[in-house]
PDB file of N, CA and C in Angstrom:
ATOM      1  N   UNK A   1     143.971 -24.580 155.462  1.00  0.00           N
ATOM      2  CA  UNK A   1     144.137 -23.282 156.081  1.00  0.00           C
ATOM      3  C   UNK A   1     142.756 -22.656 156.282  1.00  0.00           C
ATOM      4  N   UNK A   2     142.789 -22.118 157.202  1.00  0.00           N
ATOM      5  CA  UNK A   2     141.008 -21.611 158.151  1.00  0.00           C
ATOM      6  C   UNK A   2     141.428 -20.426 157.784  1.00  0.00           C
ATOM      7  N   UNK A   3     139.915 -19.473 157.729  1.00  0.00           N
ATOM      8  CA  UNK A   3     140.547 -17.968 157.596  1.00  0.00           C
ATOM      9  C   UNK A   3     139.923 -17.534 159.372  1.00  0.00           C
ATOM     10  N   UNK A   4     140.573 -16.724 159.945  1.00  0.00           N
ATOM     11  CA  UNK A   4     139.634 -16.624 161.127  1.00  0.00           C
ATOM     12  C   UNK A   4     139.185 -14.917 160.836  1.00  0.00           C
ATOM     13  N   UNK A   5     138.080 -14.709 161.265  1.00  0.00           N
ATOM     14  CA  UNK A   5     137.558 -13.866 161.207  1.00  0.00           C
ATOM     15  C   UNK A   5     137.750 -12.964 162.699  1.00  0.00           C
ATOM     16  N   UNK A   6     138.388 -11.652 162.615  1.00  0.00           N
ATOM     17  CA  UNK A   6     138.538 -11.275 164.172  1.00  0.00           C
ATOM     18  C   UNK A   6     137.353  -9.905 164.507  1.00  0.00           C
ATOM     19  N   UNK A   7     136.896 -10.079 165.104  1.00  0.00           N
ATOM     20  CA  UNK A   7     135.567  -8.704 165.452  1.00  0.00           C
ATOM     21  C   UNK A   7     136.529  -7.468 166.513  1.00  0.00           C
ATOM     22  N   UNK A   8     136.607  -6.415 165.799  1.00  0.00           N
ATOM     23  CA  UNK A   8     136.907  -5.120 166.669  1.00  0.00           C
ATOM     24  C   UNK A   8     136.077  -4.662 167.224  1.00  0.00           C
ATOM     25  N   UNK A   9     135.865  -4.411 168.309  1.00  0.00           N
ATOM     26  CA  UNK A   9     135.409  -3.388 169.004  1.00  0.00           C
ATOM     27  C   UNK A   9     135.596  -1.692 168.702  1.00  0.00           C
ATOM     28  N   UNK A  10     134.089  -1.543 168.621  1.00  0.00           N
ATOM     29  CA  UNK A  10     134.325  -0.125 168.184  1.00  0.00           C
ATOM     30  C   UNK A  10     134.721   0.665 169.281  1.00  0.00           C
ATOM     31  N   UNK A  11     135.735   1.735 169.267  1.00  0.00           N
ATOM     32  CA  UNK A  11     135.632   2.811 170.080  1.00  0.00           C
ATOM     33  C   UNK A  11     134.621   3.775 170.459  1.00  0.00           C
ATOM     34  N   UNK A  12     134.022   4.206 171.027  1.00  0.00           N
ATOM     35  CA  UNK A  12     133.219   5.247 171.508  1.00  0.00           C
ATOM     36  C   UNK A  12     134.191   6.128 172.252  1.00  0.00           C
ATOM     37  N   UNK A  13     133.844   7.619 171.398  1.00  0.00           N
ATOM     38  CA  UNK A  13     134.595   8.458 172.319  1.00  0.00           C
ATOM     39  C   UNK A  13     133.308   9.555 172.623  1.00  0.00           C
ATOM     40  N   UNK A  14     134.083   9.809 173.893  1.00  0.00           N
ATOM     41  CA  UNK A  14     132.555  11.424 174.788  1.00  0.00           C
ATOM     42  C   UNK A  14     133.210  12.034 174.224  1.00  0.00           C
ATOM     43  N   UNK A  15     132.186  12.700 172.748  1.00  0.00           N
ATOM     44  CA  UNK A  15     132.707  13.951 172.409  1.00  0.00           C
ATOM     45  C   UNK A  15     132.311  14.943 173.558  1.00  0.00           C
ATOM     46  N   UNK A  16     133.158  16.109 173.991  1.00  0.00           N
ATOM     47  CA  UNK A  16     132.450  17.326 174.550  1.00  0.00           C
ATOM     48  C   UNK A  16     132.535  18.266 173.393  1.00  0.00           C
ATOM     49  N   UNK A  17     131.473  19.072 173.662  1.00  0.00           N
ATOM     50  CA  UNK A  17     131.218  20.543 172.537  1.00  0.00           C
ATOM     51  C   UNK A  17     131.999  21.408 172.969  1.00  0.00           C
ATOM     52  N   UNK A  18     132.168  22.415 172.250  1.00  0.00           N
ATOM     53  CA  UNK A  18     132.877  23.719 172.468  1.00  0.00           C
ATOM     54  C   UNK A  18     132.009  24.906 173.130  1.00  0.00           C
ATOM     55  N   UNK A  19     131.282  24.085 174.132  1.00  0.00           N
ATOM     56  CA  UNK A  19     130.535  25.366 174.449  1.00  0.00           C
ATOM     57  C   UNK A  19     130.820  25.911 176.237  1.00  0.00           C
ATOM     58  N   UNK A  20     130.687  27.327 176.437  1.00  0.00           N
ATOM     59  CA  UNK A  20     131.131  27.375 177.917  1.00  0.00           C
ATOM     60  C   UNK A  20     129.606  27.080 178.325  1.00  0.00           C
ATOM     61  N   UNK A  21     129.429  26.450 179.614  1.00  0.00           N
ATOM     62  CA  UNK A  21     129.133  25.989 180.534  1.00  0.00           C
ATOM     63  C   UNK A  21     128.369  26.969 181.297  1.00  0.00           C
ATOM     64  N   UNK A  22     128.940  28.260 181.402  1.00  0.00           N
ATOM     65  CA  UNK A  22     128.332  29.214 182.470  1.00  0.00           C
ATOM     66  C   UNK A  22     127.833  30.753 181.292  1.00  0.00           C
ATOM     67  N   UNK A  23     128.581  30.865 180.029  1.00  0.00           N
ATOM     68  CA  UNK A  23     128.078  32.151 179.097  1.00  0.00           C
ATOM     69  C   UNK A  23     127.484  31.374 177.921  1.00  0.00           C
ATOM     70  N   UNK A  24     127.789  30.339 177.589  1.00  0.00           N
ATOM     71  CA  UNK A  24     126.772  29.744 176.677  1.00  0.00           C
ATOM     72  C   UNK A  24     127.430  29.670 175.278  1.00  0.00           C
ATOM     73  N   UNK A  25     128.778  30.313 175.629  1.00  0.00           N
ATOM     74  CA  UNK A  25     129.763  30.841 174.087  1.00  0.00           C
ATOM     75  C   UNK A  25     130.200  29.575 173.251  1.00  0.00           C
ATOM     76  N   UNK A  26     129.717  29.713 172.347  1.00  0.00           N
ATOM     77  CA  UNK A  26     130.258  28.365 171.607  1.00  0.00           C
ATOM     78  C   UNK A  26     130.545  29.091 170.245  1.00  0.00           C
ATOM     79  N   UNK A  27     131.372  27.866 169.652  1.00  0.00           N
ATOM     80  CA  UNK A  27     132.034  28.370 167.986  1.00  0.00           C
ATOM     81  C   UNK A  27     131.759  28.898 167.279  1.00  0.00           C
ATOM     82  N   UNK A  28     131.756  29.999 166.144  1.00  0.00           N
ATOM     83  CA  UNK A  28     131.134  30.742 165.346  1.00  0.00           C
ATOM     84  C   UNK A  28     131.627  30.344 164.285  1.00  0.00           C
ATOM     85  N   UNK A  29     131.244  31.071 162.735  1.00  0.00           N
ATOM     86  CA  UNK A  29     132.026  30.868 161.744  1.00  0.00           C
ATOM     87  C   UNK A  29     132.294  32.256 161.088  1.00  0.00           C
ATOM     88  N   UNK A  30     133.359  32.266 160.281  1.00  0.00           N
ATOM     89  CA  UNK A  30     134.017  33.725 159.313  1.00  0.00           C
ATOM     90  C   UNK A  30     134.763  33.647 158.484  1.00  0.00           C
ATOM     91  N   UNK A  31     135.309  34.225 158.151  1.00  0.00           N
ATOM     92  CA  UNK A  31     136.300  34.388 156.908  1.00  0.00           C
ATOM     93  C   UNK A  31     137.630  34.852 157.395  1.00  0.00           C
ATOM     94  N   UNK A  32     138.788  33.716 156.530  1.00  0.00           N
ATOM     95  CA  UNK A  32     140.030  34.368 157.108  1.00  0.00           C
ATOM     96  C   UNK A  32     140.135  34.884 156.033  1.00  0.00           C
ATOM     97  N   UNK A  33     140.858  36.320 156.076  1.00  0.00           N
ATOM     98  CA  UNK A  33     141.068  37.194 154.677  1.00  0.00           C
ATOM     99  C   UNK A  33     142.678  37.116 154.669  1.00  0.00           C
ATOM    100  N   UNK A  34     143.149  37.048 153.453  1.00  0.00           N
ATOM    101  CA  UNK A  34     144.542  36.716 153.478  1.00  0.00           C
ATOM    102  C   UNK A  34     144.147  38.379 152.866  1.00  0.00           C
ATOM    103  N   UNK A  35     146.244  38.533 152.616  1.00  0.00           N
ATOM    104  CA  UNK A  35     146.407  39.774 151.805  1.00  0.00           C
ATOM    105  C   UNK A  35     145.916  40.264 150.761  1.00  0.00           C
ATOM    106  N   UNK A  36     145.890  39.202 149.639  1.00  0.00           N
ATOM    107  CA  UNK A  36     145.234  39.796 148.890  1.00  0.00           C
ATOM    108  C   UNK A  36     143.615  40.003 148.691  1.00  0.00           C
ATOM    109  N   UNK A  37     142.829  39.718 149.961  1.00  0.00           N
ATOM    110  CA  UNK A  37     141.688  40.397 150.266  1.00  0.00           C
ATOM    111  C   UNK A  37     141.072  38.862 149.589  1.00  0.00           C
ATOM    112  N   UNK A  38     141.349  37.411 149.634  1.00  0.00           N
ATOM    113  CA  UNK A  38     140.835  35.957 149.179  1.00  0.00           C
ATOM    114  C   UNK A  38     140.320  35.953 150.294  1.00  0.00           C
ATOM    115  N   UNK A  39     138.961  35.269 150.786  1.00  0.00           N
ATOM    116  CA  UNK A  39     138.621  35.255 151.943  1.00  0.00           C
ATOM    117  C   UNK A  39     138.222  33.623 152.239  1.00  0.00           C
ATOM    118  N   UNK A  40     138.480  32.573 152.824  1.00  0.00           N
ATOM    119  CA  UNK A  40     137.894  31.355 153.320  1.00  0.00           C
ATOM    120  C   UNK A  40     137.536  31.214 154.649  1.00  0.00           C
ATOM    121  N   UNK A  41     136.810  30.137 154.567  1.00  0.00           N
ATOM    122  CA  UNK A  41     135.774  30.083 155.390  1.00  0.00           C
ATOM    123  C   UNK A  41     136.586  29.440 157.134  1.00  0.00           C
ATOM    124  N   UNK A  42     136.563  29.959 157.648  1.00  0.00           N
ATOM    125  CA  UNK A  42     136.951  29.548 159.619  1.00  0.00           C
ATOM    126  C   UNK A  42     136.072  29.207 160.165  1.00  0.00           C
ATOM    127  N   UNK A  43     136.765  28.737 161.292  1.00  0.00           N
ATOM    128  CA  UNK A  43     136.128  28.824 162.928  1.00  0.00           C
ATOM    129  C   UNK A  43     136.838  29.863 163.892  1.00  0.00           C
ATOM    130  N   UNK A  44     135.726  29.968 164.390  1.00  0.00           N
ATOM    131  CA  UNK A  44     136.487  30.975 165.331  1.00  0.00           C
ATOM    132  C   UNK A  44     135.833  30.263 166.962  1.00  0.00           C
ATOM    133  N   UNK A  45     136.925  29.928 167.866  1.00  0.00           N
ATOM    134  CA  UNK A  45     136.466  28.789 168.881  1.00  0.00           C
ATOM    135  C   UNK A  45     136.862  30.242 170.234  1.00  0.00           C
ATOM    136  N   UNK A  46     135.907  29.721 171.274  1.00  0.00           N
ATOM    137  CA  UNK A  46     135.866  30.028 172.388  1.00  0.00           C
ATOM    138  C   UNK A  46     137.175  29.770 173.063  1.00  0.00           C
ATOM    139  N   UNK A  47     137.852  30.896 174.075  1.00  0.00           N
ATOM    140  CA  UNK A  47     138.832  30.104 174.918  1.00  0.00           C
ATOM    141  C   UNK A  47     138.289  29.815 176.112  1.00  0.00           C
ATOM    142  N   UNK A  48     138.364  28.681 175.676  1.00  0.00           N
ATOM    143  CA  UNK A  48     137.588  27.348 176.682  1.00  0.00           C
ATOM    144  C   UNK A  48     138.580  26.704 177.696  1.00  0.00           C
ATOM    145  N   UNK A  49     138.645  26.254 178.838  1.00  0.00           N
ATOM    146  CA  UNK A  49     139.091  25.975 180.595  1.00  0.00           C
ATOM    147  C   UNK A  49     138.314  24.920 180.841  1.00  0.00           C
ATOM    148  N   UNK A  50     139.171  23.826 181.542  1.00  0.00           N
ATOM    149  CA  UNK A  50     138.506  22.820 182.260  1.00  0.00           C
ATOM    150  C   UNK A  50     138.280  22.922 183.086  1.00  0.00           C
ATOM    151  N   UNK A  51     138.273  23.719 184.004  1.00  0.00           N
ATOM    152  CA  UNK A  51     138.463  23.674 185.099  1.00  0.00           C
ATOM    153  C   UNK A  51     137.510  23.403 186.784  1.00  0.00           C
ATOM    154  N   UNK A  52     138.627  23.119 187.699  1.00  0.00           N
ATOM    155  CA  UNK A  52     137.449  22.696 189.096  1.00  0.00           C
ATOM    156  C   UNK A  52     137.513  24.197 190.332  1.00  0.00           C
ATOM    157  N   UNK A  53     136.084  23.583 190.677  1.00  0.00           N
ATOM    158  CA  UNK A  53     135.788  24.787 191.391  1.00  0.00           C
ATOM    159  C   UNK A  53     135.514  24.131 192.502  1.00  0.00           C
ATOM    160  N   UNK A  54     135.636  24.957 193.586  1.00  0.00           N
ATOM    161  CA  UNK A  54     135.339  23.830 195.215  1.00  0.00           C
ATOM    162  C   UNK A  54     133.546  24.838 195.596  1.00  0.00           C
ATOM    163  N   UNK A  55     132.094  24.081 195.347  1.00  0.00           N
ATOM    164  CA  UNK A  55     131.065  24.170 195.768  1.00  0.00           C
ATOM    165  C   UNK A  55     130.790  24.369 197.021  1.00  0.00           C
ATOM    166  N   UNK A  56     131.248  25.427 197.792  1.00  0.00           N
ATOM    167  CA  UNK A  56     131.022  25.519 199.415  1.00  0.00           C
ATOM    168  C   UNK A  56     129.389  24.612 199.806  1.00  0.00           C
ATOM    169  N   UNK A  57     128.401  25.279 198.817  1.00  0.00           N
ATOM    170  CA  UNK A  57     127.552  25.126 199.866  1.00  0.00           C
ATOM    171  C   UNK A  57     126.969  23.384 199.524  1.00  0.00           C
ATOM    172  N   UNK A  58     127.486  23.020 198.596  1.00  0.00           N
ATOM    173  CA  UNK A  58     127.215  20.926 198.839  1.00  0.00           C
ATOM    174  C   UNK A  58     128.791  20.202 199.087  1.00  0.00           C
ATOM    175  N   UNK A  59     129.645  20.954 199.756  1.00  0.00           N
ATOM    176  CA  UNK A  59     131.106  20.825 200.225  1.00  0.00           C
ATOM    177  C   UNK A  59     131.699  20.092 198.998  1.00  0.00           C
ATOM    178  N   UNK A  60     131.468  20.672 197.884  1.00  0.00           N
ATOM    179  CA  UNK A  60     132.201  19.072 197.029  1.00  0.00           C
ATOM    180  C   UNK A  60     133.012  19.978 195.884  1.00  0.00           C
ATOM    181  N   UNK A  61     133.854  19.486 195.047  1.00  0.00           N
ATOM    182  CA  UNK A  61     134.176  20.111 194.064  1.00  0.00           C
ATOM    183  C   UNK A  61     133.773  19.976 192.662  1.00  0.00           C
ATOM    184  N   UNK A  62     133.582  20.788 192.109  1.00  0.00           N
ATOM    185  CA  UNK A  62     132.537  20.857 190.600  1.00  0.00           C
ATOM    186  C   UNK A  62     133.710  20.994 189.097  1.00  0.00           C
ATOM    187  N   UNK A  63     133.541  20.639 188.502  1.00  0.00           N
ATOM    188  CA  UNK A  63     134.270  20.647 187.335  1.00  0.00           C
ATOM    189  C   UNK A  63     133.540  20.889 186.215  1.00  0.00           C
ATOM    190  N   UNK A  64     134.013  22.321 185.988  1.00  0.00           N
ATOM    191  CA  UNK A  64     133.095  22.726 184.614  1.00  0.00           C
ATOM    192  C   UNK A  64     133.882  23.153 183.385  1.00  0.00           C
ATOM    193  N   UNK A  65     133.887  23.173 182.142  1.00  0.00           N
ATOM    194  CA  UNK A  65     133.915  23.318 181.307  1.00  0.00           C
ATOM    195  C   UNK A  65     133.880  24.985 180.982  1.00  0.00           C
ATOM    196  N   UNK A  66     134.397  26.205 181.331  1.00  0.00           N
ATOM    197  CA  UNK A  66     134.296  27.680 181.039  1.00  0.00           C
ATOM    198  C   UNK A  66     135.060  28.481 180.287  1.00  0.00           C
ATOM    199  N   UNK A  67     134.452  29.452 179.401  1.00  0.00           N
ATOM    200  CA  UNK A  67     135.554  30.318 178.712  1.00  0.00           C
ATOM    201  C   UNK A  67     136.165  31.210 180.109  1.00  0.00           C
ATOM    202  N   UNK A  68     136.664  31.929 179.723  1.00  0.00           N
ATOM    203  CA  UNK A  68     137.305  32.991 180.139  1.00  0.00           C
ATOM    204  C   UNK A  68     136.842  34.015 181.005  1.00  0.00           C
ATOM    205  N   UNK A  69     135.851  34.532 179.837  1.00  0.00           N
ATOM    206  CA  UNK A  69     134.281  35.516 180.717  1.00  0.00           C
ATOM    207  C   UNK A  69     133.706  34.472 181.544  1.00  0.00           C
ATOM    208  N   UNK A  70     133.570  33.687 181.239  1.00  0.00           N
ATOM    209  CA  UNK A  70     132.725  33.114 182.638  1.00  0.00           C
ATOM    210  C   UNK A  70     133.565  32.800 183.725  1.00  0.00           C
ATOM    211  N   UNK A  71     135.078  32.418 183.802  1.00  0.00           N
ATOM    212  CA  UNK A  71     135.914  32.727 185.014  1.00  0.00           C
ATOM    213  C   UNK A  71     135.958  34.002 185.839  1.00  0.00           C
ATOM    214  N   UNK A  72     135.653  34.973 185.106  1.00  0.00           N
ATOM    215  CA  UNK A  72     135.653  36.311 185.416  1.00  0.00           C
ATOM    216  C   UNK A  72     134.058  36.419 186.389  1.00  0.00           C
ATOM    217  N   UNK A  73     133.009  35.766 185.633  1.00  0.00           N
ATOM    218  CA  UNK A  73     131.648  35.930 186.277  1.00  0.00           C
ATOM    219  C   UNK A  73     131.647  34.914 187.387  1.00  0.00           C
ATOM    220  N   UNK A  74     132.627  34.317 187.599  1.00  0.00           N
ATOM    221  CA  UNK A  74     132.396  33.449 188.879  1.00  0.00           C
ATOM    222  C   UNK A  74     132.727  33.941 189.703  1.00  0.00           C
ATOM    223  N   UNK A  75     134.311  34.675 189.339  1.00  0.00           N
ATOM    224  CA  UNK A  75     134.813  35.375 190.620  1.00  0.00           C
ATOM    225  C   UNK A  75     134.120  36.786 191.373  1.00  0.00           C
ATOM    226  N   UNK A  76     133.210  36.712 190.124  1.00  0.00           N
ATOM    227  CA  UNK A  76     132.475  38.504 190.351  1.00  0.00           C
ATOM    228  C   UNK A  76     131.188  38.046 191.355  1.00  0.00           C
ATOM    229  N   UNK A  77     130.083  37.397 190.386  1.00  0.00           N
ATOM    230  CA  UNK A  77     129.131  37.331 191.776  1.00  0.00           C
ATOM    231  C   UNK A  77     129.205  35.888 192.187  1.00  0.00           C
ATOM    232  N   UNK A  78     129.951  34.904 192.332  1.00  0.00           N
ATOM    233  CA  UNK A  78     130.361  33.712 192.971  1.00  0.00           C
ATOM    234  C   UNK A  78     129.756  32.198 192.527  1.00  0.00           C
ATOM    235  N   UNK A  79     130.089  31.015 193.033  1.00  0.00           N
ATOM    236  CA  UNK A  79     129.690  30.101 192.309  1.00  0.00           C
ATOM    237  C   UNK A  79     128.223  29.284 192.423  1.00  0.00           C
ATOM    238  N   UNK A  80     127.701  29.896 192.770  1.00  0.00           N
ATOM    239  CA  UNK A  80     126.307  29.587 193.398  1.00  0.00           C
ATOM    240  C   UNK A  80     125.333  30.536 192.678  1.00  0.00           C
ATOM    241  N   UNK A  81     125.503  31.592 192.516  1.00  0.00           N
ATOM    242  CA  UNK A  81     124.920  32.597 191.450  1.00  0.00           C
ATOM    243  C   UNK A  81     124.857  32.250 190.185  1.00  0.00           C
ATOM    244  N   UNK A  82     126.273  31.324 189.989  1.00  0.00           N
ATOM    245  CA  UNK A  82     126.649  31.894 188.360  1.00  0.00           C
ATOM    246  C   UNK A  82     126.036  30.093 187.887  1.00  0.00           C
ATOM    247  N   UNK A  83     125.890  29.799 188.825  1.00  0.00           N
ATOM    248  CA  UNK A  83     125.593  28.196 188.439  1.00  0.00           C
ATOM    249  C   UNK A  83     123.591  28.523 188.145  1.00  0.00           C
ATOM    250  N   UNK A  84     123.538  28.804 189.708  1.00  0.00           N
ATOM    251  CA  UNK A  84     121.770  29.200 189.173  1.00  0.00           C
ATOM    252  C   UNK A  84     121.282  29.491 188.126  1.00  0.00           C
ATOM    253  N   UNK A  85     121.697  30.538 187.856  1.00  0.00           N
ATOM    254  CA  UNK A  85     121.656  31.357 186.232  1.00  0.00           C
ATOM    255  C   UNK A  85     121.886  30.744 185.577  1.00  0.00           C
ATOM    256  N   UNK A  86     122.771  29.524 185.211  1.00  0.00           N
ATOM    257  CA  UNK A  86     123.357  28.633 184.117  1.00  0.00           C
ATOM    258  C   UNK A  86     122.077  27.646 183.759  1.00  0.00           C
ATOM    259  N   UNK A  87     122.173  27.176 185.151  1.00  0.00           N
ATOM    260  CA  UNK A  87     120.342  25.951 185.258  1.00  0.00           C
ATOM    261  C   UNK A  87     119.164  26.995 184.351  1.00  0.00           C
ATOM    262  N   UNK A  88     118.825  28.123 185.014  1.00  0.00           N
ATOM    263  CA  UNK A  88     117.799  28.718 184.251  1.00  0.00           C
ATOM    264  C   UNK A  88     118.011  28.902 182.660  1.00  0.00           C
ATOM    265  N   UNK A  89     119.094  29.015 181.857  1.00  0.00           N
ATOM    266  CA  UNK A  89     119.303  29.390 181.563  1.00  0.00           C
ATOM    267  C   UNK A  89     119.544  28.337 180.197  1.00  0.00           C
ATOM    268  N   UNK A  90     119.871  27.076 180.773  1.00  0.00           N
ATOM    269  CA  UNK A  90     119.755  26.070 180.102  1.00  0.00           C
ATOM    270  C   UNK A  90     121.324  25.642 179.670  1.00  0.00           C
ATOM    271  N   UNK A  91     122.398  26.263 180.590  1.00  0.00           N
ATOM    272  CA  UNK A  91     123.502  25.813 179.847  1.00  0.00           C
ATOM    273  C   UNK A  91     124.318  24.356 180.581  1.00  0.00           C
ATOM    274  N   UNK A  92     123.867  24.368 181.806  1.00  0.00           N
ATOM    275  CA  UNK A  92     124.135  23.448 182.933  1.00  0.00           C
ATOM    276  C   UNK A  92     123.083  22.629 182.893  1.00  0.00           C
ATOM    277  N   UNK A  93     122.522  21.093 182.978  1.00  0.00           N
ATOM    278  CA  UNK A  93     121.645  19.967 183.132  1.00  0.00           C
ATOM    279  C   UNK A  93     121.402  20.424 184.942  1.00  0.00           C
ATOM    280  N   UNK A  94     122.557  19.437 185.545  1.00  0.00           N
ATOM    281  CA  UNK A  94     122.590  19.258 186.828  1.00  0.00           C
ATOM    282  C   UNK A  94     124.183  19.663 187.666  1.00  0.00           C
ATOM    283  N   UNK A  95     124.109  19.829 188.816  1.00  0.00           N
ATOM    284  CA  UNK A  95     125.424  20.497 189.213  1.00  0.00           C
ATOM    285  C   UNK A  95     125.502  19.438 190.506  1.00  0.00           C
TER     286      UNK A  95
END
């Protein structure tokens, strides 16, 4: 009797972070306080959106990663603004 030896392949998974994309908001930490005033330690996470946006001016559609406030700042001064600012800003690589 042979023993065979079998090799797995590891998984690699793309973690993504919890961070928005266009405000920069990512996870914090705090204390949940129960009743009797015991306090342990949380997260407190961004409400975070996958969502796609259609890029008028390179005709294509963009898919970003945004909380909430930053849905709000897209629709306010638009997606070409809010992306610029993101590049400067360091929260966006490339668009």
């Amino acid at each position: 009797m042979q023993l065979v030896k079998k090799e797995f392949k590891e998984k690699t998974y793309k973690k993504m972070s919890r961070i928005c994309q266009v405000t920069g908001k990512k996870a914090i930490t705090g204390n949940s306080v129960s009743h009797s005033n015991r306090k342990t330690k949380r997260w407190f996470y961004p409400n975070l959106f996958t969502k796609k946006f259609y890029y008028q001016e390179e005709d294509r559609w963009v898919t970003l990663k945004v909380s909430a406030a930053g849905i709000r700042l897209i629709n306010k001064k638009g997606l070409h603004t809010v992306l610029k600012e993101a590049q400067e800003k360091g929260y966006v690589k490339t668009v």
